[in-house]
Protein backbone atom coordinates (compact mmCIF):
# COMPACT_ATOMS: atom_id res chain seq x y z
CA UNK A 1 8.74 6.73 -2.49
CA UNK A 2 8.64 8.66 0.94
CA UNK A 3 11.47 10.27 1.97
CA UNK A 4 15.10 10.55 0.61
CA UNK A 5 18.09 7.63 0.28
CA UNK A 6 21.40 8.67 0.38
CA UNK A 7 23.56 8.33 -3.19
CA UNK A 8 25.31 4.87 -1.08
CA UNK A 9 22.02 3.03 -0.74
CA UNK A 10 22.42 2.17 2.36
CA UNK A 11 20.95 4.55 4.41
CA UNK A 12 17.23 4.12 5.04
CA UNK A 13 14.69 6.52 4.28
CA UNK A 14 12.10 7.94 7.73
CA UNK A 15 9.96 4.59 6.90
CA UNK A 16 13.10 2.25 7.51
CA UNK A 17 13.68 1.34 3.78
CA UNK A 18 16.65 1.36 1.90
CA UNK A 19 17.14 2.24 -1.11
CA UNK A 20 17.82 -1.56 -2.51
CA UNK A 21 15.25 -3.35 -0.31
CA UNK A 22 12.60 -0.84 -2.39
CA UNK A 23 14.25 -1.69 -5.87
CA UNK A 24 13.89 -5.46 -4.44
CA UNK A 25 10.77 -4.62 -3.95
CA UNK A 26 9.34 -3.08 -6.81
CA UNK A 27 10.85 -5.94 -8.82
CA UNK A 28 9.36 -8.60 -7.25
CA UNK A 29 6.23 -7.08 -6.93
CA UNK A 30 6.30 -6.00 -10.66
CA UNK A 31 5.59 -2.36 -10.06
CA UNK A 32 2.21 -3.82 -8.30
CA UNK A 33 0.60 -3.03 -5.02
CA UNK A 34 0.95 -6.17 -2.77
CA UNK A 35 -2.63 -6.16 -1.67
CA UNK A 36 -5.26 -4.88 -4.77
CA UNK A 37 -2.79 -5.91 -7.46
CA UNK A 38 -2.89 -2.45 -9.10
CA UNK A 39 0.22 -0.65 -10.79
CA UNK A 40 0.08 3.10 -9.64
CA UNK A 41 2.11 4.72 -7.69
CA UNK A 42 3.30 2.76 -4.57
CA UNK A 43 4.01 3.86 -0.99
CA UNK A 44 6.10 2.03 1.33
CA UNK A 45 4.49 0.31 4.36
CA UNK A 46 6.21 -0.13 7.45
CA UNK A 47 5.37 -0.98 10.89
CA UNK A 48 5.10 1.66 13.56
CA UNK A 49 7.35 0.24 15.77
CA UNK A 50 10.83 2.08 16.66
CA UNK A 51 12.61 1.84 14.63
CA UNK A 52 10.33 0.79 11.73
CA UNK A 53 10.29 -2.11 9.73
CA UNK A 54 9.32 -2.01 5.98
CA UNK A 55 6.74 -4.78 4.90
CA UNK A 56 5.76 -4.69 1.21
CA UNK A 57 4.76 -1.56 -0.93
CA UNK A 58 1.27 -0.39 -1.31
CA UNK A 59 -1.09 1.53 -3.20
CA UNK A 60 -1.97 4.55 -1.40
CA UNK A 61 -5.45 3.41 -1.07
CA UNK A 62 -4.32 0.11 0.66
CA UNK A 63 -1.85 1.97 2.84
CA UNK A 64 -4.45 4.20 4.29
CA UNK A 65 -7.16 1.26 4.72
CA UNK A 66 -4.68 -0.33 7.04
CA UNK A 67 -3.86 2.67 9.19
CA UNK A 68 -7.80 2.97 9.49
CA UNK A 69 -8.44 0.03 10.67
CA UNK A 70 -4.92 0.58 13.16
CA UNK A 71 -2.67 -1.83 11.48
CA UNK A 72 -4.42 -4.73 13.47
CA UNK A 73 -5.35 -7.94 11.47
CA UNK A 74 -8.32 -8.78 13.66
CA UNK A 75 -9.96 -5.40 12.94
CA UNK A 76 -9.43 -6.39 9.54
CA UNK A 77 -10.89 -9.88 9.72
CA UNK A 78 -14.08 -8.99 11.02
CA UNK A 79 -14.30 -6.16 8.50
CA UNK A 80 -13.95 -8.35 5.99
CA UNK A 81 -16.68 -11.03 7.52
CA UNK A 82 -19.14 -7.51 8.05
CA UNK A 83 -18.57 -6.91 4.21
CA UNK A 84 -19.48 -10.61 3.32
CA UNK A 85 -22.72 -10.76 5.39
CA UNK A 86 -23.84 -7.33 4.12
CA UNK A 87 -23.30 -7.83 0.69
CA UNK A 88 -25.87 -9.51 -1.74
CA UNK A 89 -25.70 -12.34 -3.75
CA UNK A 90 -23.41 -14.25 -4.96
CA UNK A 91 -21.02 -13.07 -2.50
CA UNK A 92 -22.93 -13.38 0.81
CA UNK A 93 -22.88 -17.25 -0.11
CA UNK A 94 -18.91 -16.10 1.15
CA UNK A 95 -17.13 -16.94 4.48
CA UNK A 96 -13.76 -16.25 5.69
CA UNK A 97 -11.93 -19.55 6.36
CA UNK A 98 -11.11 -20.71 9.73
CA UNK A 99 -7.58 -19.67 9.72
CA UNK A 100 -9.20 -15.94 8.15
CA UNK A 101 -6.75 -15.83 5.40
CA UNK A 102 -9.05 -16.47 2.66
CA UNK A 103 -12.21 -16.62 1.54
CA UNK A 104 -14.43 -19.88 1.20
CA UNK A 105 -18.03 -21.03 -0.17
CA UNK A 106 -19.90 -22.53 2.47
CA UNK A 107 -18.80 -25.89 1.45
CA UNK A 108 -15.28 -25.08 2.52
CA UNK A 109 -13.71 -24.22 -1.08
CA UNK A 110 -11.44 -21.72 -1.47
CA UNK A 111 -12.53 -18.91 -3.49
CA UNK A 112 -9.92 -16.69 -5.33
């Protein structure tokens, strides 16, 4: 966890979580990051707005691939599409769905 709560729980730490939105957190994440699914230690991601609002927490691997590509989804999205037409097979058979929130086959089935 980055930076320090107070022993009341509810001041926030620099990242603009408090101490019982992370233990929320954690709990309903199951001690997982949010994105890869993997239980190590977790950061907390926030926005960078002012003041900043926590989203979920995050491996630190995940963490820093968003503030690579600059937080910005449609950065993201075409990553994602460049990594599916420059893979090989079976995954270059792979398209991101219309809406770009998930991947499908070329016959328009989700793939998990």
């Amino acid at each position: 966890m980055r930076g320090k709560f107070k022993r009341n729980g509810l001041s926030r730490n620099k990242d603009g979580w408090t101490k019982a939105q992370w233990e929320a957190a954690q709990e309903r994440q199951g001690g997982c990051c949010a994105i890869c699914g993997d239980k190590v230690k977790l950061c907390s991601d926030h926005t960078h707005a002012d003041p900043p609002v926590p989203r979920e927490l995050l491996c630190r691997t995940c963490n820093s691939g968003l503030g690579m590509f600059r937080d910005n989804p449609r950065l993201l999205v075409i990553a994602a599409q460049y990594l599916v037409e420059h893979t090989p097979e079976p995954y270059t058979r792979l398209v991101l769905s219309k809406h770009g929130d998930h991947l499908e086959d070329r016959d328009g089935v989700s793939v998990p």
